[in-house]
PDB file of N, CA and C in Angstrom:
ATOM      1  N   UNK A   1     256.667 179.507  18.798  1.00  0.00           N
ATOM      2  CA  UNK A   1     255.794 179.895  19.886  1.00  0.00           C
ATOM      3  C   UNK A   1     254.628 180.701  19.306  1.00  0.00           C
ATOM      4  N   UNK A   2     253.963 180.818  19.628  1.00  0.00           N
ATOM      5  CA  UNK A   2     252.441 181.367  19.085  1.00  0.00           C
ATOM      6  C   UNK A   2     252.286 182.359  19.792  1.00  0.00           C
ATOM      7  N   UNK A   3     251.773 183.700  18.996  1.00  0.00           N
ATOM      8  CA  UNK A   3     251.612 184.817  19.578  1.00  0.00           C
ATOM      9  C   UNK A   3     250.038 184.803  19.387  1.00  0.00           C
ATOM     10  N   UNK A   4     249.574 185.893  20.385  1.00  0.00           N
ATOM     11  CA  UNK A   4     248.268 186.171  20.889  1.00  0.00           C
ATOM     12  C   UNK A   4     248.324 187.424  20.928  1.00  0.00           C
ATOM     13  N   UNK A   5     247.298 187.594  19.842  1.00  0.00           N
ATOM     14  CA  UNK A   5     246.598 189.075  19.909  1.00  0.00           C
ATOM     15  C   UNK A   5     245.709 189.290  20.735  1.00  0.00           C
ATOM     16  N   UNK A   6     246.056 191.100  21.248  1.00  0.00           N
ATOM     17  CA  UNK A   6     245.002 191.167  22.386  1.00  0.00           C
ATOM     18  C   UNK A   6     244.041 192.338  21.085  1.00  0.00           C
ATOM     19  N   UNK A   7     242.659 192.240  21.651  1.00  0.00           N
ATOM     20  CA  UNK A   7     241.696 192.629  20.697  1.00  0.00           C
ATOM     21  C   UNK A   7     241.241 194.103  21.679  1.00  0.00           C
ATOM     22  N   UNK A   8     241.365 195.013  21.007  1.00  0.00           N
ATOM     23  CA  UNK A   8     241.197 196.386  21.911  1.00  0.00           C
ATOM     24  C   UNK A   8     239.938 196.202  21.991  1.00  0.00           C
ATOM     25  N   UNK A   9     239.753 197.601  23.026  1.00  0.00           N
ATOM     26  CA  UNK A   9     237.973 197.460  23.204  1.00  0.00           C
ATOM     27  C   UNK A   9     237.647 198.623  23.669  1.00  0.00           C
ATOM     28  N   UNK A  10     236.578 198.935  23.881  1.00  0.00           N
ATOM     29  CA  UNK A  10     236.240 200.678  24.094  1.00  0.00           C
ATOM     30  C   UNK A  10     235.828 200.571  25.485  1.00  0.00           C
ATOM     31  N   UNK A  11     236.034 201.370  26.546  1.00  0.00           N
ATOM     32  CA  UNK A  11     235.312 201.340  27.781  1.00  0.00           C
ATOM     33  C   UNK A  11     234.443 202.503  27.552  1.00  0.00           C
ATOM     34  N   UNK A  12     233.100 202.045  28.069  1.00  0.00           N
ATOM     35  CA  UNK A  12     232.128 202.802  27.332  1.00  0.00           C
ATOM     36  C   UNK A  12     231.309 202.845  28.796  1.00  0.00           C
ATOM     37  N   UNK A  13     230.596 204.595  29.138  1.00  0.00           N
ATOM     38  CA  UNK A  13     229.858 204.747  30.224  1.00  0.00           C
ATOM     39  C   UNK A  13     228.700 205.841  29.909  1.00  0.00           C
ATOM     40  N   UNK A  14     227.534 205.309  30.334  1.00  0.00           N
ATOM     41  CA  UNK A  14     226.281 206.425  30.215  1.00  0.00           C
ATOM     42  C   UNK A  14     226.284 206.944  31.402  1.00  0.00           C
ATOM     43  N   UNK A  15     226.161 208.417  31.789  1.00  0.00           N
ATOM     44  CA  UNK A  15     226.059 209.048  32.225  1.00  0.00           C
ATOM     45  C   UNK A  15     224.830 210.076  32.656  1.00  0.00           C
ATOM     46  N   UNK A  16     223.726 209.844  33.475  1.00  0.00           N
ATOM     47  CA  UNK A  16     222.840 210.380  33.523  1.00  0.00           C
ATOM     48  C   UNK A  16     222.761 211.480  35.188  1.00  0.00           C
ATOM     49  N   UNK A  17     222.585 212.591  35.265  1.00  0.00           N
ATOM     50  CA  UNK A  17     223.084 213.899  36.126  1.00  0.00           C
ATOM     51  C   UNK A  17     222.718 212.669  37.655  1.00  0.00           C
ATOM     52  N   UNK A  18     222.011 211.720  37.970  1.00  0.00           N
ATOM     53  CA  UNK A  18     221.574 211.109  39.348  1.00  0.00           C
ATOM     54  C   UNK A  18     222.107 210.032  39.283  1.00  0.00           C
ATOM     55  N   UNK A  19     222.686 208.971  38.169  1.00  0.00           N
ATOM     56  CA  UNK A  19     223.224 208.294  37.844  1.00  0.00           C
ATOM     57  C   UNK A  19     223.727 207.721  37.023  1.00  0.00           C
ATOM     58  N   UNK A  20     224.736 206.331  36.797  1.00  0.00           N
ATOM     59  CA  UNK A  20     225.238 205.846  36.057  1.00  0.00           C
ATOM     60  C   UNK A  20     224.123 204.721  35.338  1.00  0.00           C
ATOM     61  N   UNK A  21     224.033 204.859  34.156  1.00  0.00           N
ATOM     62  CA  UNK A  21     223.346 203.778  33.277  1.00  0.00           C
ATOM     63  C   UNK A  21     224.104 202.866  32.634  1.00  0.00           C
ATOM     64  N   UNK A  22     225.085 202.687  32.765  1.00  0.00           N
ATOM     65  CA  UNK A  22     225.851 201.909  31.974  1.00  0.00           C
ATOM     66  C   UNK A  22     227.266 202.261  32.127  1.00  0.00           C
ATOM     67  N   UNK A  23     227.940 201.020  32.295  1.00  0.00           N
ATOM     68  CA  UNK A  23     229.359 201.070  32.628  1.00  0.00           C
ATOM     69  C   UNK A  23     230.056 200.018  32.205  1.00  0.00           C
ATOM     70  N   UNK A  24     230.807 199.613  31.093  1.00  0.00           N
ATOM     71  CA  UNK A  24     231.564 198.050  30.754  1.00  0.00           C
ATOM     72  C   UNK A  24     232.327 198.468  29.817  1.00  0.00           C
ATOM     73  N   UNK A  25     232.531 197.097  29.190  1.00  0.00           N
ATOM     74  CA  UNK A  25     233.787 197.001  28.103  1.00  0.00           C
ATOM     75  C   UNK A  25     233.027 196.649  26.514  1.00  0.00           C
ATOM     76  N   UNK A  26     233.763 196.948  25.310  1.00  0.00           N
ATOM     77  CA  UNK A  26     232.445 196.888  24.077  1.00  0.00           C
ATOM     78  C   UNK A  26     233.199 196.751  23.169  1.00  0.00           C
ATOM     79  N   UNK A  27     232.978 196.101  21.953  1.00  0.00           N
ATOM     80  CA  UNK A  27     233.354 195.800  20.970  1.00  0.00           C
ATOM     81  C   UNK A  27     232.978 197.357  19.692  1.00  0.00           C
ATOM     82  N   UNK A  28     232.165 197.322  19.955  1.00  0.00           N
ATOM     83  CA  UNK A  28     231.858 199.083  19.172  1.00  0.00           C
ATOM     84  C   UNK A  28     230.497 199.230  19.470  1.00  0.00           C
ATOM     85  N   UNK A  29     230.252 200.590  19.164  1.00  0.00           N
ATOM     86  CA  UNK A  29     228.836 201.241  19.554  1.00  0.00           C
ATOM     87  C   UNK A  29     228.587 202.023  18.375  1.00  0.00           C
ATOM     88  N   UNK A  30     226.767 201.842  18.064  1.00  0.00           N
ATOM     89  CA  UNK A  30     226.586 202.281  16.842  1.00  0.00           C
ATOM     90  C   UNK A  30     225.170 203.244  17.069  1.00  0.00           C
ATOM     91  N   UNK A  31     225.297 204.357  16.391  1.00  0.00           N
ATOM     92  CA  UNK A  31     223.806 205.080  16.237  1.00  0.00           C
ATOM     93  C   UNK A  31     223.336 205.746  15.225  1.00  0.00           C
ATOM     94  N   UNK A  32     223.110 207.153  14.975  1.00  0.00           N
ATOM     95  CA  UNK A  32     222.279 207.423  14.095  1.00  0.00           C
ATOM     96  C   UNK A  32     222.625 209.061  14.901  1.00  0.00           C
ATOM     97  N   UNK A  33     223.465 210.177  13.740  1.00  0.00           N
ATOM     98  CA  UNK A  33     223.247 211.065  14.394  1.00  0.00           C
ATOM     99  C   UNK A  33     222.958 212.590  12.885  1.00  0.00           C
ATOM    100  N   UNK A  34     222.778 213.679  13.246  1.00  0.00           N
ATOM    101  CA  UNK A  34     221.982 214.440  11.675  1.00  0.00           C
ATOM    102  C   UNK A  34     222.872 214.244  10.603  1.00  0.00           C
ATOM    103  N   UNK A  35     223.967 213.724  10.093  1.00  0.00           N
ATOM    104  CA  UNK A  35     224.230 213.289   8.957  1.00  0.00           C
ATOM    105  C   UNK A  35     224.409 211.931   8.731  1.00  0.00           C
ATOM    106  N   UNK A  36     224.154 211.178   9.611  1.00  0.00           N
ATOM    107  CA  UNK A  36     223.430 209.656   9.735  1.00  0.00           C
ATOM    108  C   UNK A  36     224.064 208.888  10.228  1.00  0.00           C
ATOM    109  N   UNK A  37     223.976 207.042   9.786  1.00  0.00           N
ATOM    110  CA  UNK A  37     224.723 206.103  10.843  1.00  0.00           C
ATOM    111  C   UNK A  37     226.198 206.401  10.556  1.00  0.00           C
ATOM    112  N   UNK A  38     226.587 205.761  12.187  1.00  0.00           N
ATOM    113  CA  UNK A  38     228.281 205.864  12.241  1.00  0.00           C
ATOM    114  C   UNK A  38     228.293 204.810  13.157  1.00  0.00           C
ATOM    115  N   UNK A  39     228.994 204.068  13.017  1.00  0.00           N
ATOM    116  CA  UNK A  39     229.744 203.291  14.283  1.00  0.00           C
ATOM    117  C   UNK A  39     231.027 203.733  14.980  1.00  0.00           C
ATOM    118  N   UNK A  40     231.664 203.658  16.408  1.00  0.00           N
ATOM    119  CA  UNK A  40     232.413 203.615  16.837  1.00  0.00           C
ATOM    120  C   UNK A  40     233.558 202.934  17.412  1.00  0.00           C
ATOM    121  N   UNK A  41     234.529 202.653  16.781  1.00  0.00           N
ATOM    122  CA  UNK A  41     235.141 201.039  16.857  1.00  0.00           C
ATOM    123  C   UNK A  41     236.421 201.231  17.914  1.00  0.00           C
ATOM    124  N   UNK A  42     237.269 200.593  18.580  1.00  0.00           N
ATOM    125  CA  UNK A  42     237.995 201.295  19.244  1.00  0.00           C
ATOM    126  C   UNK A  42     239.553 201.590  18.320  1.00  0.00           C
ATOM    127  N   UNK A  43     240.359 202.156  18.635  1.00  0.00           N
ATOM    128  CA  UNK A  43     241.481 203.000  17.849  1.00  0.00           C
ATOM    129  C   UNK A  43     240.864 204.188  17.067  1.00  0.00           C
ATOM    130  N   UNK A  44     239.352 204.576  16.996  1.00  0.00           N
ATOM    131  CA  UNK A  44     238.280 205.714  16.872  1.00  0.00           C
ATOM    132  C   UNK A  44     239.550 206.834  16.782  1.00  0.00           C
ATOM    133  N   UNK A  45     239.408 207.871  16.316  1.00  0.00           N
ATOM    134  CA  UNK A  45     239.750 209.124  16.243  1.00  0.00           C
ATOM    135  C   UNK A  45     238.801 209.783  16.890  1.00  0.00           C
ATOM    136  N   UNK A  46     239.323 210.773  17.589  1.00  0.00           N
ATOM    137  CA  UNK A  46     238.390 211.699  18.770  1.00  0.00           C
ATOM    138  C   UNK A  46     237.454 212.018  17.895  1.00  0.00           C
ATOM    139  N   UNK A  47     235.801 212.136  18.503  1.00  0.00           N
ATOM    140  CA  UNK A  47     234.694 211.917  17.953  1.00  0.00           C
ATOM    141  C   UNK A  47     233.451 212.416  19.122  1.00  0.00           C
ATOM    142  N   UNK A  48     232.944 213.635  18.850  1.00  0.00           N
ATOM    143  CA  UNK A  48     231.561 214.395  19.243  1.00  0.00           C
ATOM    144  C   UNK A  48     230.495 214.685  18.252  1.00  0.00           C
ATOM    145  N   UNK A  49     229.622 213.862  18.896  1.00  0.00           N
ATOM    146  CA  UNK A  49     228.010 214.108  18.377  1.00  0.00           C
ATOM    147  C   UNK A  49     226.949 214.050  18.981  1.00  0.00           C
ATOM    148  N   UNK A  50     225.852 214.861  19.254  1.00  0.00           N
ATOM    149  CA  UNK A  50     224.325 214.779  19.509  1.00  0.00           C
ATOM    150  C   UNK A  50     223.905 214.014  18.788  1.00  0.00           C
ATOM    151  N   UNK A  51     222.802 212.973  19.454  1.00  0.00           N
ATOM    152  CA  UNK A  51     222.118 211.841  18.947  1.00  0.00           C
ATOM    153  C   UNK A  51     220.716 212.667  19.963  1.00  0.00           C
ATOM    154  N   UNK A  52     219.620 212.081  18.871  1.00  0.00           N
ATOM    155  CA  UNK A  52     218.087 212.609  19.104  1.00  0.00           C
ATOM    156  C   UNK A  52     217.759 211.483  18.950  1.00  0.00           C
ATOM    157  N   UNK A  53     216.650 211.334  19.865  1.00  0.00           N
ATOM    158  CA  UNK A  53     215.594 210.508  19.601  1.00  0.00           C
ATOM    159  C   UNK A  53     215.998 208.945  18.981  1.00  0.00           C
ATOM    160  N   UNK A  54     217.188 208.613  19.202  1.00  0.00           N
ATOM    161  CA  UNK A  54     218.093 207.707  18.599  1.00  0.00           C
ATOM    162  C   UNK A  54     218.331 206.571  19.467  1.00  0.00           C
ATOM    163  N   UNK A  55     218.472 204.703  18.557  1.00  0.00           N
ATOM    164  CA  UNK A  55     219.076 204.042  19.753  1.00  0.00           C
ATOM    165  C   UNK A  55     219.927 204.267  19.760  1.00  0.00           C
ATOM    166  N   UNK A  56     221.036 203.695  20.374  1.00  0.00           N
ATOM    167  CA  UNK A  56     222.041 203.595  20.674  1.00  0.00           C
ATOM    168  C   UNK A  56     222.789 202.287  21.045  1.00  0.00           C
ATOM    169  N   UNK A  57     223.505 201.465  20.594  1.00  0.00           N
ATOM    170  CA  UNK A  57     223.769 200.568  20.312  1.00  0.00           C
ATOM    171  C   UNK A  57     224.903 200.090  20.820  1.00  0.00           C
ATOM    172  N   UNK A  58     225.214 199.278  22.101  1.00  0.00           N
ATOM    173  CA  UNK A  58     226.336 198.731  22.163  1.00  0.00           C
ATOM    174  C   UNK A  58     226.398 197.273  22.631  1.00  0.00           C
ATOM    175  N   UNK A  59     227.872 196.723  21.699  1.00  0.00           N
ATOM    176  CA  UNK A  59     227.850 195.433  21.223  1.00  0.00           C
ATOM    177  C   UNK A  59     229.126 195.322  22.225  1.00  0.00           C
ATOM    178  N   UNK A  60     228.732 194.120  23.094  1.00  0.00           N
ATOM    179  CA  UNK A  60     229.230 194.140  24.532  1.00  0.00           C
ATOM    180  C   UNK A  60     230.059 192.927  23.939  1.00  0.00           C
ATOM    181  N   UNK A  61     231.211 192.486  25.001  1.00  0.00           N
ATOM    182  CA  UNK A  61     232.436 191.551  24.899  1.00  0.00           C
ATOM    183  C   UNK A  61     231.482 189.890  24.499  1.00  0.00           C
ATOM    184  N   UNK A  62     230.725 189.760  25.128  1.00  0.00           N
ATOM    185  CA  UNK A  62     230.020 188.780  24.953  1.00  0.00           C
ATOM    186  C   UNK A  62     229.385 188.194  23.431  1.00  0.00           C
ATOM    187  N   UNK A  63     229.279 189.507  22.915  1.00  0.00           N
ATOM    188  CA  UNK A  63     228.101 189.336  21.093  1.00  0.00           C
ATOM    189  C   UNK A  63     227.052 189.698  21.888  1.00  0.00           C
ATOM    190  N   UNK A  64     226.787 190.183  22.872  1.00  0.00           N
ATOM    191  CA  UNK A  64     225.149 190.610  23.019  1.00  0.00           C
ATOM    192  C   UNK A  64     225.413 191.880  22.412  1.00  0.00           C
ATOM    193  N   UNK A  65     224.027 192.686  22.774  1.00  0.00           N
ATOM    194  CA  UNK A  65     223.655 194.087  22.267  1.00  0.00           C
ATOM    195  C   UNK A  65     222.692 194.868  23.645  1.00  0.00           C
ATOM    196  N   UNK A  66     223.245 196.254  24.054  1.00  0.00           N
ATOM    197  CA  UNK A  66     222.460 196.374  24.526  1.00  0.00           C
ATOM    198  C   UNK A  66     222.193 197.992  24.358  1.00  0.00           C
ATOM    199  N   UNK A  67     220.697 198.031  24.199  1.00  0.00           N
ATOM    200  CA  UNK A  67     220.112 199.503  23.350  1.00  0.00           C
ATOM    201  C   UNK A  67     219.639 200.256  24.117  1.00  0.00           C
ATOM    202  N   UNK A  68     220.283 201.480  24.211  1.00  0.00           N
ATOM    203  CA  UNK A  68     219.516 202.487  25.046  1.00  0.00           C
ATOM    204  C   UNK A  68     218.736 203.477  24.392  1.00  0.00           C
ATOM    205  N   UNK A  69     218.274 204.792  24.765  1.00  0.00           N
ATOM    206  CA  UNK A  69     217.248 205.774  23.829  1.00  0.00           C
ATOM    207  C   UNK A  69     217.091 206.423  24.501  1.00  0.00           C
ATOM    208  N   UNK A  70     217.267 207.692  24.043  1.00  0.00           N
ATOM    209  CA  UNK A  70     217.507 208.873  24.762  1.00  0.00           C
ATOM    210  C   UNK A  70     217.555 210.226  23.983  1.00  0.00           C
ATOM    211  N   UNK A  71     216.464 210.859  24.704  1.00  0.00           N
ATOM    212  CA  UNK A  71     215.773 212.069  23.831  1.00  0.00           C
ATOM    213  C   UNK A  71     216.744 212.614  23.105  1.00  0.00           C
ATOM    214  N   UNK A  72     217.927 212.993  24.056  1.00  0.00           N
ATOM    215  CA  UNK A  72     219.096 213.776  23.918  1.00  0.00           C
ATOM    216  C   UNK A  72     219.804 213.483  24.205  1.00  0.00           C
ATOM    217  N   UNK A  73     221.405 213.212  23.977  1.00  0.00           N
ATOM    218  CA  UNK A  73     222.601 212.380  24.146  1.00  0.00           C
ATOM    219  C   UNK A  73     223.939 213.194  23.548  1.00  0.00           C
ATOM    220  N   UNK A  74     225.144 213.220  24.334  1.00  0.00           N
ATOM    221  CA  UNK A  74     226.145 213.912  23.983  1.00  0.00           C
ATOM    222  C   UNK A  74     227.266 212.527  23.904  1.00  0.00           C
ATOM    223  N   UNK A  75     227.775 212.168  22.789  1.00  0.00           N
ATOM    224  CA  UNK A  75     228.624 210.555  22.709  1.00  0.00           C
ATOM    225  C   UNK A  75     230.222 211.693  22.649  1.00  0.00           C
ATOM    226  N   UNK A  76     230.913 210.959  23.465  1.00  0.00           N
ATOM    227  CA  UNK A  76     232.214 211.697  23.273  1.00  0.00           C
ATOM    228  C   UNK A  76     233.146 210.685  22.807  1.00  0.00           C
ATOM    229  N   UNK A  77     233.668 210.232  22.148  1.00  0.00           N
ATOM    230  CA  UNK A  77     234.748 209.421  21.880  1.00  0.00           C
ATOM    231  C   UNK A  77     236.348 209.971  21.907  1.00  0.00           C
ATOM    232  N   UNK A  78     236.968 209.215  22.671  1.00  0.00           N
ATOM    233  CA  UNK A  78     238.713 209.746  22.894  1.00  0.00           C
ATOM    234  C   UNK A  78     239.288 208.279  23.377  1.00  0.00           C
ATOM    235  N   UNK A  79     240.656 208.386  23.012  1.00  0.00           N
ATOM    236  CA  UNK A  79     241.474 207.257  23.691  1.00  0.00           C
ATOM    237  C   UNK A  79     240.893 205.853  24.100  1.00  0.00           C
ATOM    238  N   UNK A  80     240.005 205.183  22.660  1.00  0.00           N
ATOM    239  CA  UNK A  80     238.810 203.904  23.441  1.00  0.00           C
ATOM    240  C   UNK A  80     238.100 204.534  24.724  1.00  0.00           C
ATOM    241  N   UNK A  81     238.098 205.011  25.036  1.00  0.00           N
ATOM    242  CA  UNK A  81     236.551 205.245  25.629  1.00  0.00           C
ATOM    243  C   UNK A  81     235.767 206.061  25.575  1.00  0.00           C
ATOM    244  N   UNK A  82     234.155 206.133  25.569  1.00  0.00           N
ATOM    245  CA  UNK A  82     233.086 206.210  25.029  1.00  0.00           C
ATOM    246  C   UNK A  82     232.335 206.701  26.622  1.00  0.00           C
ATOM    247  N   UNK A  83     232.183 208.200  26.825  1.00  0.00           N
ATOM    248  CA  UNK A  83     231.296 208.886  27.107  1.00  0.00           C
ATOM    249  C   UNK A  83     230.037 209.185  27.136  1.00  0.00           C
ATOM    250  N   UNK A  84     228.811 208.688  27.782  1.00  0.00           N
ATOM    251  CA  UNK A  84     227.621 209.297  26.927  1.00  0.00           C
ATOM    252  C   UNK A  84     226.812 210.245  27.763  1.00  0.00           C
ATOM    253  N   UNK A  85     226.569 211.492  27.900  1.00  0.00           N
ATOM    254  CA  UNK A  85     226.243 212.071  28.753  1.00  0.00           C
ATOM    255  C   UNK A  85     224.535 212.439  28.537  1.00  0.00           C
ATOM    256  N   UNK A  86     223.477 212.578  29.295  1.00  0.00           N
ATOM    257  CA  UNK A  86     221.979 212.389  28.948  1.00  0.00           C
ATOM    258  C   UNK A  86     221.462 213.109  30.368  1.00  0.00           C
ATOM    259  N   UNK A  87     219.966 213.467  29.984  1.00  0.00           N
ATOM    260  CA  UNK A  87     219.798 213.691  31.367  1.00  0.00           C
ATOM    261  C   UNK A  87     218.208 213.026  31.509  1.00  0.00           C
ATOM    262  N   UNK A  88     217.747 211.935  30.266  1.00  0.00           N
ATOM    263  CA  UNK A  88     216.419 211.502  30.490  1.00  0.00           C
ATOM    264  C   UNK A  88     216.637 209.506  29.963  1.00  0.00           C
ATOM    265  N   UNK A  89     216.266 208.536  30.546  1.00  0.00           N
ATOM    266  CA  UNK A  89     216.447 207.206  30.036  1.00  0.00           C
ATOM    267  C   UNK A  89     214.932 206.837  29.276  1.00  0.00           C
ATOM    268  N   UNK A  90     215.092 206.696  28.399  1.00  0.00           N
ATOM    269  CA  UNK A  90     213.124 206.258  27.766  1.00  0.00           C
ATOM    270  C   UNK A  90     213.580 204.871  27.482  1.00  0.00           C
ATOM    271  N   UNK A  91     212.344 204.210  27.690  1.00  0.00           N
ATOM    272  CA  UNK A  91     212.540 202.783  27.683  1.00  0.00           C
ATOM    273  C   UNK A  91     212.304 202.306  25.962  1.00  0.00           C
ATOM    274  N   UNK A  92     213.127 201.533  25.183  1.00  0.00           N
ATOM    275  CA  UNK A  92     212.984 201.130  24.010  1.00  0.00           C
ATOM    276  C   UNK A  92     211.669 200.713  23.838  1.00  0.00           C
ATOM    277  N   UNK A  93     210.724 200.670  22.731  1.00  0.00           N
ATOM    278  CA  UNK A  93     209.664 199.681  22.744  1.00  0.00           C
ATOM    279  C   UNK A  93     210.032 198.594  21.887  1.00  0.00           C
ATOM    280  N   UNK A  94     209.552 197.421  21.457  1.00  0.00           N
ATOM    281  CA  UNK A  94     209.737 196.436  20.457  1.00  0.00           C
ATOM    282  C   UNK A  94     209.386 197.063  18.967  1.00  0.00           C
ATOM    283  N   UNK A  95     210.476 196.748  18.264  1.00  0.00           N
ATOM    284  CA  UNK A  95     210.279 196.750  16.869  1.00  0.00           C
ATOM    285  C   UNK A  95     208.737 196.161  16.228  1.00  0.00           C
TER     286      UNK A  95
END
């Protein structure tokens, strides 16, 4: 009989003080914070950092990507899921 792995995943939510920016399921999330890149994968070990001026990167169930940016950002990581607390959304520009 064939067994099937189930593939964990992070539930991941932005949090902005008037509303929610983001709410789903993610394969990992990646940014850039003062001692530099880190990704967040799920089975993560509890994990706090300020991100500046930084994207923010999450790689959704699908293979898309979707990037947020945000002056100031508090990422909390615990138990697969992914916290992001902010209180301003700036729109990415193109590379």
């Amino acid at each position: 009989m064939a067994q099937t792995t189930t593939i964990p995943l992070l539930k991941v939510k932005i949090i902005a003080p008037k509303e929610e920016l983001f709410s789903g399921e993610a394969l990992s999330l990646s940014s850039i914070n003062s001692a530099g890149k880190f990704d967040i994968l799920p089975m993560h070990a509890n994990f706090v950092t300020l991100v500046e001026n930084t994207p923010i990167i999450i790689r959704k169930t699908d293979k898309s990507e979707e990037k947020f940016n945000f002056p100031m950002a508090i990422i909390y990581a615990s138990c697969n899921q992914v916290k992001i607390y902010t209180d301003v959304h700036l729109p990415l520009t193109p590379d």
